[in-house]
Protein backbone atom coordinates (compact mmCIF):
# COMPACT_ATOMS: atom_id res chain seq x y z
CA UNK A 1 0.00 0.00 0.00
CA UNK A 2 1.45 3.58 -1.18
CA UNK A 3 1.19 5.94 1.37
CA UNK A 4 1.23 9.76 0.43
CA UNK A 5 3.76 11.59 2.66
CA UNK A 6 2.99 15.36 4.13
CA UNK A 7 6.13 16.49 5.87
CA UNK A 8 3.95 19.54 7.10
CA UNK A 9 1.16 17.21 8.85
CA UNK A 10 2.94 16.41 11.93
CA UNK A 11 3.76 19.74 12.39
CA UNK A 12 0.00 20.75 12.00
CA UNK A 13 -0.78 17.74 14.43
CA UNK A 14 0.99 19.49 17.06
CA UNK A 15 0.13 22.75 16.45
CA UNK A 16 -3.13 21.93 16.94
CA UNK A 17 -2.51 20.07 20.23
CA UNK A 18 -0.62 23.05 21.88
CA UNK A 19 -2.45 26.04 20.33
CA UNK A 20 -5.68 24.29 20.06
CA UNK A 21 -8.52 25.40 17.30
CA UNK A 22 -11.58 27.15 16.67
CA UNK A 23 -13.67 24.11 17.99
CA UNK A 24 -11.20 22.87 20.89
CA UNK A 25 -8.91 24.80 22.57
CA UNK A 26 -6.24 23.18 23.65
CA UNK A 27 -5.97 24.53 27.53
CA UNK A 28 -8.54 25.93 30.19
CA UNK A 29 -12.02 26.22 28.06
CA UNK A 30 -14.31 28.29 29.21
CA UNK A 31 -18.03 29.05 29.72
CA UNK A 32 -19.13 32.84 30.69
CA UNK A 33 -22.75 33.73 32.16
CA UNK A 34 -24.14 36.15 33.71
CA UNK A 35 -26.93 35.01 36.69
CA UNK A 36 -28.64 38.33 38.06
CA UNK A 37 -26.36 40.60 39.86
CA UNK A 38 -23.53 37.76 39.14
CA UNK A 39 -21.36 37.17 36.23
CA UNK A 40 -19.92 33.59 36.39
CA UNK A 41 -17.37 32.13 34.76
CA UNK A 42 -15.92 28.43 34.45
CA UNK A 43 -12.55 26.90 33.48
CA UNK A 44 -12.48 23.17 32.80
CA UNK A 45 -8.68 22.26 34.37
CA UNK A 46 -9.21 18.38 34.95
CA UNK A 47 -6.01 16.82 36.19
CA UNK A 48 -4.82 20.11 38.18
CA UNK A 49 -4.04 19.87 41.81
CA UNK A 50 -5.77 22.85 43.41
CA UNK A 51 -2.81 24.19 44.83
CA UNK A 52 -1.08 24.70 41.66
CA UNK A 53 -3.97 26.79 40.65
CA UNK A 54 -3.34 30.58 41.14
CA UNK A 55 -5.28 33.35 40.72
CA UNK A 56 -4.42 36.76 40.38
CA UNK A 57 -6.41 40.51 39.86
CA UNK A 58 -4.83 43.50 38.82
CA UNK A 59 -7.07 46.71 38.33
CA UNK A 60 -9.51 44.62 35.52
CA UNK A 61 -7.43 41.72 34.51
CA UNK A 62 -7.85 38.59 35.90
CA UNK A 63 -5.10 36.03 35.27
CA UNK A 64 -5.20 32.43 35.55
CA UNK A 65 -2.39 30.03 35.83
CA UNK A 66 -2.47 26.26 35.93
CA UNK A 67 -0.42 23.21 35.82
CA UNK A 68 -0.47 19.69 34.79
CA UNK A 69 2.35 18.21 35.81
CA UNK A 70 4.21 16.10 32.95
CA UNK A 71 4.41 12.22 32.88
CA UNK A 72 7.71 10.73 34.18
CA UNK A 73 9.75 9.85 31.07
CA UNK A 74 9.81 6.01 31.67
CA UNK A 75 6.73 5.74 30.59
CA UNK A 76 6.19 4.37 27.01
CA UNK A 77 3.43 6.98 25.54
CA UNK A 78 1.08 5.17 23.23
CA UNK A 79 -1.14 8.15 22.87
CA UNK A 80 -0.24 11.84 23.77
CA UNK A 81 -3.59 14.35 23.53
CA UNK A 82 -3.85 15.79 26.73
CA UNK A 83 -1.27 18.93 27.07
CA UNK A 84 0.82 19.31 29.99
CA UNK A 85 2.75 21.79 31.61
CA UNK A 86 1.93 25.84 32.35
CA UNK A 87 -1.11 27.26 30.92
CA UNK A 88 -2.29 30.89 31.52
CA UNK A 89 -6.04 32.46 30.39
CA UNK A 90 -6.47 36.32 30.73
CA UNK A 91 -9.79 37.55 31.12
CA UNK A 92 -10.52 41.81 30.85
CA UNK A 93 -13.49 42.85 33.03
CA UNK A 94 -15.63 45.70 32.19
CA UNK A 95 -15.31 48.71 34.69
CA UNK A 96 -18.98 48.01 35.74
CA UNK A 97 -17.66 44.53 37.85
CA UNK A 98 -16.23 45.09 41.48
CA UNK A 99 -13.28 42.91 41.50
CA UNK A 100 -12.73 43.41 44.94
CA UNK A 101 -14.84 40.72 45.87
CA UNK A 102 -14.18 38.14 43.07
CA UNK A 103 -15.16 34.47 44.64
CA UNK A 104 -13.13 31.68 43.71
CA UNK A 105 -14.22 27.47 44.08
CA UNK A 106 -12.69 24.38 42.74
CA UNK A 107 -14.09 21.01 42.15
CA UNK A 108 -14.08 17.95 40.08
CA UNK A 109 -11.58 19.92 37.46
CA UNK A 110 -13.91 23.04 36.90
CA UNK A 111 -12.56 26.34 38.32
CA UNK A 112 -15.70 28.56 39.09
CA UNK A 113 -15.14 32.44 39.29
CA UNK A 114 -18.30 34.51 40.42
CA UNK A 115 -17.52 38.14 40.03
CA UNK A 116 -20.49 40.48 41.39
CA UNK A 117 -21.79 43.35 39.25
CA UNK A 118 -20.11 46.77 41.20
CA UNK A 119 -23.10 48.78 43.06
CA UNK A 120 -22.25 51.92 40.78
CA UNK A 121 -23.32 49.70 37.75
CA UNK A 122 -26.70 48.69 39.86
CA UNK A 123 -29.96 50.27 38.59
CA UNK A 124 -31.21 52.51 40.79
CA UNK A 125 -33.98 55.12 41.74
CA UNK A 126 -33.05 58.41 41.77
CA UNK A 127 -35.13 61.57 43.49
CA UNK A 128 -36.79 64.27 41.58
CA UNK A 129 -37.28 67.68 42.99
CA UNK A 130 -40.69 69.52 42.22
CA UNK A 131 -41.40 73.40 42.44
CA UNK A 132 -43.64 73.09 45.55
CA UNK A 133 -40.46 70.96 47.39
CA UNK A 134 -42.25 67.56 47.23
CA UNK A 135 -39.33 65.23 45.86
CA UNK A 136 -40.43 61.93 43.91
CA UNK A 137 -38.56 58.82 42.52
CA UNK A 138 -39.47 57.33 39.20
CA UNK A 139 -39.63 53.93 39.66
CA UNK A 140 -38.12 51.41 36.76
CA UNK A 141 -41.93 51.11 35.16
CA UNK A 142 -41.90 54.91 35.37
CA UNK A 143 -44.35 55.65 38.11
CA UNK A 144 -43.93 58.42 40.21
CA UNK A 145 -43.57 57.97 43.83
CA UNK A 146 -43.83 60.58 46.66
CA UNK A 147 -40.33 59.94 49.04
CA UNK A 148 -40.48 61.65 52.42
CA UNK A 149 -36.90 63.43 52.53
């Protein structure tokens, strides 16, 4: 049987395992929501020890590092998919997220962030002076609403 030889397919084989494509990436996917006053965010990282997990904010960057330790180098690798070693995922927050009190949990290989929604970036109601000194709020279906100041 005559096999056709690509020199340039192995190399494509593992750039696609370390740099990952469109469809798979090839470290830390991701899934972003956002769940009321909550945005939420999950990083699949199975095979990570927790403590080599690290997780760092600065001003409205958050970084996160990982690693998957190699295989010793006895071992006689039949198949190879999985990468291994240091991998690093930068997420930019908007300015209307308080990062001050990002929560962090780990468990069964997902890596959940919940990151609240800042009280600046809140809705809220805001007091309308008339001529004869009554002051109002408008609510959010537009009502008007006598407040006692």
């Amino acid at each position: 049987m005559l096999m056709r030889t690509d020199p340039f397919r192995e190399l494509d084989r593992l750039a696609q395992q370390v740099l990952g494509t469109a469809a798979r990436p090839a470290a830390m996917p991701m899934d972003a929501w956002r769940e009321g006053d909550t945005f939420e965010v999950e990083f699949d990282l199975p095979g990570v020890a927790p403590d080599s997990i690290n997780l760092d904010v600065e001003r409205n960057v958050v970084t996160v590092r990982a690693e998957r330790p190699a295989l010793d180098g006895e071992k006689e690798m039949l198949a190879a998919e999985r990468p291994r070693g240091v991998f690093s995922r930068q997420l930019v927050l908007g300015e209307n997220l308080d990062t001050e009190n990002i929560e962090a949990s780990y468990d069964a290989g997902v890596l959940t962030l919940r990151i609240p929604v800042a009280e600046r970036a809140k809705p809220r109601k805001i007091a309308i002076a008339t001529r004869d000194g009554e002051r109002q709020a408008i609510t959010k279906d537009g009502d008007r609403q006598a407040v006692n100041a």
